[in-house]
C-alpha atoms as a PDB file:
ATOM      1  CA  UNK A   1      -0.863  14.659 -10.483  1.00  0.00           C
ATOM      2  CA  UNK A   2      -3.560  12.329 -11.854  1.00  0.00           C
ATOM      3  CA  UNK A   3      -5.038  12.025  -8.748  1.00  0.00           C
ATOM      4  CA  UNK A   4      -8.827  11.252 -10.355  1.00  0.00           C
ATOM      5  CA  UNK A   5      -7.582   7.441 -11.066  1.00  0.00           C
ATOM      6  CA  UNK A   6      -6.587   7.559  -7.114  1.00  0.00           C
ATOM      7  CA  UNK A   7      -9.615   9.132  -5.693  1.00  0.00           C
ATOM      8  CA  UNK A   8     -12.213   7.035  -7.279  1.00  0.00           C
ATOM      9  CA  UNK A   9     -10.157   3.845  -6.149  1.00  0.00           C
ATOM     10  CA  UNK A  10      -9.118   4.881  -2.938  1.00  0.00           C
ATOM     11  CA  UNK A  11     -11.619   7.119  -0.996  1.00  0.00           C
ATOM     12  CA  UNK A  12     -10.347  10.021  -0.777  1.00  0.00           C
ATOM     13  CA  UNK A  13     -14.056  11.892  -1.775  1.00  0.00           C
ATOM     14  CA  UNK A  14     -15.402   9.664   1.062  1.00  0.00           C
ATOM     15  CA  UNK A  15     -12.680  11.535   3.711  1.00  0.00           C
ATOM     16  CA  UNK A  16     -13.264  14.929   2.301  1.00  0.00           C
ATOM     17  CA  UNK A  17     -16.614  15.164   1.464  1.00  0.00           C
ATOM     18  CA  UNK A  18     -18.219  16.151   5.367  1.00  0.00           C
ATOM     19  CA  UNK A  19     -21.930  14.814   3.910  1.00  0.00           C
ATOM     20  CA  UNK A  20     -20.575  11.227   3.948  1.00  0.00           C
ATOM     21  CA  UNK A  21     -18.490  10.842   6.698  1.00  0.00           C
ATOM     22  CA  UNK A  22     -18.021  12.474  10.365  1.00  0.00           C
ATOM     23  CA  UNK A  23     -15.267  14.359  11.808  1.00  0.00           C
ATOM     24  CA  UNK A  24     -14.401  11.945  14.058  1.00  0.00           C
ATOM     25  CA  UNK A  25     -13.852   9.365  11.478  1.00  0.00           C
ATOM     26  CA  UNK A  26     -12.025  11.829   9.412  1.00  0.00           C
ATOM     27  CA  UNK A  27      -9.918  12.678  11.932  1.00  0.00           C
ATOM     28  CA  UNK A  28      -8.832   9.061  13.340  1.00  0.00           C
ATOM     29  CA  UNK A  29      -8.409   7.665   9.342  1.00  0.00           C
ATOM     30  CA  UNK A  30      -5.954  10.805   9.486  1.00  0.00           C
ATOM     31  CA  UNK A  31      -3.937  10.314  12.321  1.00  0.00           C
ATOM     32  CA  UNK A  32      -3.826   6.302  11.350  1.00  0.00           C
ATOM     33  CA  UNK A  33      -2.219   7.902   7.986  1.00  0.00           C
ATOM     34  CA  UNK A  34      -0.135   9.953   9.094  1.00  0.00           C
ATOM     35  CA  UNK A  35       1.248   7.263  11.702  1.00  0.00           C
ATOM     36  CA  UNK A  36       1.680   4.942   9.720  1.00  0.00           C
ATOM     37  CA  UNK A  37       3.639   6.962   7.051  1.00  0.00           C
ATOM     38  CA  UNK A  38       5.686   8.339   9.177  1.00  0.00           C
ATOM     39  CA  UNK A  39       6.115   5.908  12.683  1.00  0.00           C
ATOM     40  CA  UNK A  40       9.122   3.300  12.911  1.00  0.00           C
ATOM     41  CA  UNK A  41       6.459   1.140  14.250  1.00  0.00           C
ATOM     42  CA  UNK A  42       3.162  -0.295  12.400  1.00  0.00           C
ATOM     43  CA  UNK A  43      -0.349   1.562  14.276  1.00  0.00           C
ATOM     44  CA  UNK A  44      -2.895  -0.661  13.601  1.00  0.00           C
ATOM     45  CA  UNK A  45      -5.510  -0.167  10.634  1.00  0.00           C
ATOM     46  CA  UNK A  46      -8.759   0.627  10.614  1.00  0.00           C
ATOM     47  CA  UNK A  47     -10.876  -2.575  10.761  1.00  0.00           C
ATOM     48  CA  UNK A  48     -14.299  -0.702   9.528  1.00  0.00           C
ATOM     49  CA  UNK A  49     -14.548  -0.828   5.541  1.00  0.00           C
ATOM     50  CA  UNK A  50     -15.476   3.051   5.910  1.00  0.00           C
ATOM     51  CA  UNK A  51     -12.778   3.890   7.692  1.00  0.00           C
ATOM     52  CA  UNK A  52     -10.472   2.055   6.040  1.00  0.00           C
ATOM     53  CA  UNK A  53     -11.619   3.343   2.465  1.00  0.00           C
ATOM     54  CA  UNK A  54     -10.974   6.581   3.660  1.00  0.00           C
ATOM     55  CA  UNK A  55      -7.187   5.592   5.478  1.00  0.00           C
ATOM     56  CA  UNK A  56      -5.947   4.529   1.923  1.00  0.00           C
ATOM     57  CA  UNK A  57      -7.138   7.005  -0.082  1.00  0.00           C
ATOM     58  CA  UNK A  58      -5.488   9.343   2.216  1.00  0.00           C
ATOM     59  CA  UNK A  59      -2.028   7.717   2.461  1.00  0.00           C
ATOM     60  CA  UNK A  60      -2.365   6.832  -0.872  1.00  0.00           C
ATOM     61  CA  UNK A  61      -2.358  10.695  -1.950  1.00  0.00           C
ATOM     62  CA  UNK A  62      -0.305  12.035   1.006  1.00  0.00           C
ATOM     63  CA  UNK A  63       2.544   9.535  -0.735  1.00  0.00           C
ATOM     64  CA  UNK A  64       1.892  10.805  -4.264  1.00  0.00           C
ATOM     65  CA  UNK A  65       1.841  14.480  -3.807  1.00  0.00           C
ATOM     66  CA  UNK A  66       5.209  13.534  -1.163  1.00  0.00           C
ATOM     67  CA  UNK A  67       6.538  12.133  -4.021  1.00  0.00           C
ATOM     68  CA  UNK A  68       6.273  14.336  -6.563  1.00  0.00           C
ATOM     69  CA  UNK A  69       7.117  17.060  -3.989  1.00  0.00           C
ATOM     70  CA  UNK A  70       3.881  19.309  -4.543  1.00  0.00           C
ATOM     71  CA  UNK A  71       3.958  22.929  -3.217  1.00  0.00           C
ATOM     72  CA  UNK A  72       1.186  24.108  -1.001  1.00  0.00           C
ATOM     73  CA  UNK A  73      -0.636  25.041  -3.904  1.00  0.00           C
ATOM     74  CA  UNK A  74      -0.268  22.588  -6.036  1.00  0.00           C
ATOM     75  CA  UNK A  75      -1.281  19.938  -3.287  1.00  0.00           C
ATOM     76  CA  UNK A  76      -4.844  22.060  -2.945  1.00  0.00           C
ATOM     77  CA  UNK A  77      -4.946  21.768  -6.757  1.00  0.00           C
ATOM     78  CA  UNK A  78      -4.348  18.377  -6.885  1.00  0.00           C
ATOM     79  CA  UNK A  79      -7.190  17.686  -3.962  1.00  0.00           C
ATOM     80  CA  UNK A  80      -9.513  19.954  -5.905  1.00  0.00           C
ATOM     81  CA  UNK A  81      -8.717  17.770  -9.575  1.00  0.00           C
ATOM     82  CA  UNK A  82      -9.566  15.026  -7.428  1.00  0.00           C
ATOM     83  CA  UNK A  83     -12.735  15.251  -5.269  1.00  0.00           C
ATOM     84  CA  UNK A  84     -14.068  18.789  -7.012  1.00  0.00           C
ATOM     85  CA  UNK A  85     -14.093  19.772  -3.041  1.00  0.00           C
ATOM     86  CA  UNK A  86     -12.682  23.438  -3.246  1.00  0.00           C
ATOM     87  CA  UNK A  87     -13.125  25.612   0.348  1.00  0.00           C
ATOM     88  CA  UNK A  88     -13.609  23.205   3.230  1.00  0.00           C
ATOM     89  CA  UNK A  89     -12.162  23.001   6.865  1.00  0.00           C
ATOM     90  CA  UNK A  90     -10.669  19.187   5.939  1.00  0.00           C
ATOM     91  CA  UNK A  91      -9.095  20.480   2.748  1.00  0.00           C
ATOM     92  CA  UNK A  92      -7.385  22.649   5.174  1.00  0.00           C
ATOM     93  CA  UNK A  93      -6.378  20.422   7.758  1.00  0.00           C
ATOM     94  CA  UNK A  94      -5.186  17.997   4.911  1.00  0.00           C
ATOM     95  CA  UNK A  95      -2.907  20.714   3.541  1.00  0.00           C
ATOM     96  CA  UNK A  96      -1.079  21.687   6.817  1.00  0.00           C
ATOM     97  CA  UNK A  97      -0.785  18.180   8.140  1.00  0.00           C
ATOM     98  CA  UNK A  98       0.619  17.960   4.177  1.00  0.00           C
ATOM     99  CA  UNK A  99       2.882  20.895   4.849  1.00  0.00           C
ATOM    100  CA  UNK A 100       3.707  20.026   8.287  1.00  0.00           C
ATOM    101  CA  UNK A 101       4.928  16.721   7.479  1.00  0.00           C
ATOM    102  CA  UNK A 102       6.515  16.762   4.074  1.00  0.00           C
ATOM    103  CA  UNK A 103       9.820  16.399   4.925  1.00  0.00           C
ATOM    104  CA  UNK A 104       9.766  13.321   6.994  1.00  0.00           C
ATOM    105  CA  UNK A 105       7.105  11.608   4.621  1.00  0.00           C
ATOM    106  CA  UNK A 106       9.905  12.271   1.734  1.00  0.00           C
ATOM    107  CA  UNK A 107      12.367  11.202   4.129  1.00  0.00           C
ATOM    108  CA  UNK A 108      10.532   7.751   4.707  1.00  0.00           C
ATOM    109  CA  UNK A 109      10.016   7.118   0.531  1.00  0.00           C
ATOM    110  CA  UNK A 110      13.622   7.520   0.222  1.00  0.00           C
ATOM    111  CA  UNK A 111      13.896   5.039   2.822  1.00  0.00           C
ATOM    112  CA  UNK A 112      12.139   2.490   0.565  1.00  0.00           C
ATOM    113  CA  UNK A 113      13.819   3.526  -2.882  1.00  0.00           C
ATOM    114  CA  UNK A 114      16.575   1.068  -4.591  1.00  0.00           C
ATOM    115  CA  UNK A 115      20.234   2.771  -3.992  1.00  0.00           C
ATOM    116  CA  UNK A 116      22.259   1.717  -6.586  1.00  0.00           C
ATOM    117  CA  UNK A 117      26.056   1.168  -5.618  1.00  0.00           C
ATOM    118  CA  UNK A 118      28.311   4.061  -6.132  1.00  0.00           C
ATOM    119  CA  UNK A 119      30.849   4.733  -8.593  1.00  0.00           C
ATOM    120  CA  UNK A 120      34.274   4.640  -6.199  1.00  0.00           C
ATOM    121  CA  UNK A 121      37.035   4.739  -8.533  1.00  0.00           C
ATOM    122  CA  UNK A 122      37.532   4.170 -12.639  1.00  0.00           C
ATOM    123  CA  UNK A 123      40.073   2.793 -14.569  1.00  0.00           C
ATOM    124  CA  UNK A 124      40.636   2.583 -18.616  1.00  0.00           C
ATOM    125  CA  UNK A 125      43.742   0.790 -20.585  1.00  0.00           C
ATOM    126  CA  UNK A 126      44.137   0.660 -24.540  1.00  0.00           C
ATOM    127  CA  UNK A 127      43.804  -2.965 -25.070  1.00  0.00           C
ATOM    128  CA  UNK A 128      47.542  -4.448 -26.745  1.00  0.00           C
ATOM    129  CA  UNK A 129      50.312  -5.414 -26.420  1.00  0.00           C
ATOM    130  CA  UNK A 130      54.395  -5.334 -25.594  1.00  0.00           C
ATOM    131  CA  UNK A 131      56.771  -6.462 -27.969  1.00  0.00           C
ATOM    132  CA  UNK A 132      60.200  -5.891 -27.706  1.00  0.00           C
ATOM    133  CA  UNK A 133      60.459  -1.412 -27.663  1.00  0.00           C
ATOM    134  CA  UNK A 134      57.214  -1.246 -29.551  1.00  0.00           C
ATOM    135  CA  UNK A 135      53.614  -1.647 -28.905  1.00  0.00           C
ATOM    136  CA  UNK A 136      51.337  -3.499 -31.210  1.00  0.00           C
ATOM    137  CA  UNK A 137      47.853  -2.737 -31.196  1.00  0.00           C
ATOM    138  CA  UNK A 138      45.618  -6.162 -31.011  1.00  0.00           C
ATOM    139  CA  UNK A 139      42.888  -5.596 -33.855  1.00  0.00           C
ATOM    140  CA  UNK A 140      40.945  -2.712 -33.401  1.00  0.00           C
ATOM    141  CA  UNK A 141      41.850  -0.478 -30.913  1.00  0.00           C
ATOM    142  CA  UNK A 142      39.283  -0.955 -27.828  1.00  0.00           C
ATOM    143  CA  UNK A 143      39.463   0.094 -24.250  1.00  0.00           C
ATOM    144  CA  UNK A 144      38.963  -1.382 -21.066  1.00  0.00           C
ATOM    145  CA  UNK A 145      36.727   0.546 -18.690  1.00  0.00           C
ATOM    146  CA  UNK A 146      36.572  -0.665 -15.181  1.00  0.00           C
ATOM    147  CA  UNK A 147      34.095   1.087 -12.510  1.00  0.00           C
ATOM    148  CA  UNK A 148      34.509   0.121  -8.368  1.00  0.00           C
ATOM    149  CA  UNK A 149      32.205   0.872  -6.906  1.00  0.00           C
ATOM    150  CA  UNK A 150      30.741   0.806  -3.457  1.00  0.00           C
ATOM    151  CA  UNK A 151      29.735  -2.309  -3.245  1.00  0.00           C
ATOM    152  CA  UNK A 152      32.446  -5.160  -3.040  1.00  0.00           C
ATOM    153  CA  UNK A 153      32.663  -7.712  -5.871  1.00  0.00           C
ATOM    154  CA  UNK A 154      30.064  -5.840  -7.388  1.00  0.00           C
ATOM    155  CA  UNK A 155      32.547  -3.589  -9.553  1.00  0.00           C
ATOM    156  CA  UNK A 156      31.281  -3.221 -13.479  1.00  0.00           C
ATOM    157  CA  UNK A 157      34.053  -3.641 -16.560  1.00  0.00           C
ATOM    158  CA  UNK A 158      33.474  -3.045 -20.012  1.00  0.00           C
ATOM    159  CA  UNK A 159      34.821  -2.762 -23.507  1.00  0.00           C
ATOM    160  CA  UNK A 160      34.197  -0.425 -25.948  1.00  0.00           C
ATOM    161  CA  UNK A 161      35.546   1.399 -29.210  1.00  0.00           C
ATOM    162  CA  UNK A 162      36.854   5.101 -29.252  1.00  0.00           C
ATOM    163  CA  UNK A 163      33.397   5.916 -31.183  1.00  0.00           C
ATOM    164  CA  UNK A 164      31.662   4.230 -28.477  1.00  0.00           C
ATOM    165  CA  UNK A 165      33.884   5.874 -25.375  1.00  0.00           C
ATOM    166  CA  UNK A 166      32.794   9.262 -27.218  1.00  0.00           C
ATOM    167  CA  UNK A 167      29.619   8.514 -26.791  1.00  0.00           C
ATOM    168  CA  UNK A 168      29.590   7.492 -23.378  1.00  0.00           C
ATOM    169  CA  UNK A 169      31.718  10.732 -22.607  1.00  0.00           C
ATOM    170  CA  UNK A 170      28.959  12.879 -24.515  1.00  0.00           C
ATOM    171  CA  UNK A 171      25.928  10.997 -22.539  1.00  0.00           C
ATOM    172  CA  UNK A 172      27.643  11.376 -19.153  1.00  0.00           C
ATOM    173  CA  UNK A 173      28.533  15.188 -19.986  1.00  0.00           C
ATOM    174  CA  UNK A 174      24.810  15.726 -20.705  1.00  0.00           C
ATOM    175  CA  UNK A 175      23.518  14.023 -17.303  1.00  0.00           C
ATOM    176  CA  UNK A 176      26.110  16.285 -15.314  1.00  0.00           C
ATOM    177  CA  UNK A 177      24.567  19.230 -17.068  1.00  0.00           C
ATOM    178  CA  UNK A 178      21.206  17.846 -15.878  1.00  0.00           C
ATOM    179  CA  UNK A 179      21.925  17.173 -12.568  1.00  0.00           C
ATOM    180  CA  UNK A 180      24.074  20.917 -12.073  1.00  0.00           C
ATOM    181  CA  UNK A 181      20.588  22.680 -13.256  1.00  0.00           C
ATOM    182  CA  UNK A 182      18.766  20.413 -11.011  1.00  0.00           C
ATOM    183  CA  UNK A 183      20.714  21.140  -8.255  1.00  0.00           C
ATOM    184  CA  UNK A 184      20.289  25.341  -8.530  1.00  0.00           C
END
């Protein structure tokens, strides 16, 4: 996690480092974080330039490291790379309130990703004709690919050449394989 870029922007030195800023202040740009990451309902933010310095450099990395799903270590790492604060009672308290509320964090940046509609149902024709007993091929022989999906009148259809189809096949074989080691 490049979180040098972040700290010097956001504050996040100014919350850990205990020379430059109190407990208390720590504590309430903390909770104001954490509330505000993870509340239905918008807490109100710090009106003091200190304090709020410190609130956004804090949700600022608690959403990073949430979103690239950093393990306990990792997360102390990543606070290390990024204030060169190593042993300290906030680096602590950081990393359980990290640990302790991972999960719903995550569960609230999914909440703001783009879904995408899903694939529902597929169909594909060879594009010609009927004439008479016997079937004539128009041109080049192309098929007709139509994806439903989820989302009504929102349903993709293209045409494409057997070389073309094989590739698709080929691509989507190589994202299933993807996703099925992901998934393990």
């Amino acid at each position: 996690m490049d979180s040098k870029n972040l700290l010097e922007a956001a504050g996040l030195s100014l919350a850990l480092n205990e020379s430059e800023s109190t407990d208390v202040e720590f504590e309430t740009a903390l909770n104001v974080c954490l509330d505000n990451i993870i509340s239905d309902e918008l807490v109100q933010q710090p009106k003091e330039s200190k304090l709020q310095e410190m609130y956004v450099g804090l949700c600022a990395f608690f959403l990073e490291a949430a979103k690239q799903d950093l393990s306990e270590t990792e997360f102390v790492l990543s606070l290390h790379e990024a204030t060169g604060i190593v042993d300290s009672k906030r680096v602590a308290i950081l990393t359980a309130a990290f640990n302790e509320h991972l999960h719903e964090i995550r569960s609230r940046l999914e909440e703001l990703g783009v879904k995408g509609s899903a694939v529902t149902d597929s169909l594909a024709s060879l594009a010609c004709r009927l004439a008479s007993t016997e079937v004539e091929k128009l041109g080049e022989a192309n098929c007709l690919v139509k994806l439903k999906t989820s989302v009504p009148g929102n349903d993709i259809q293209f045409v494409c050449s057997l070389p073309q189809l094989e590739d698709l096949v080929w691509t989507l074989r190589q994202a299933s394989k993807v996703v099925e080691r992901h998934a393990q």
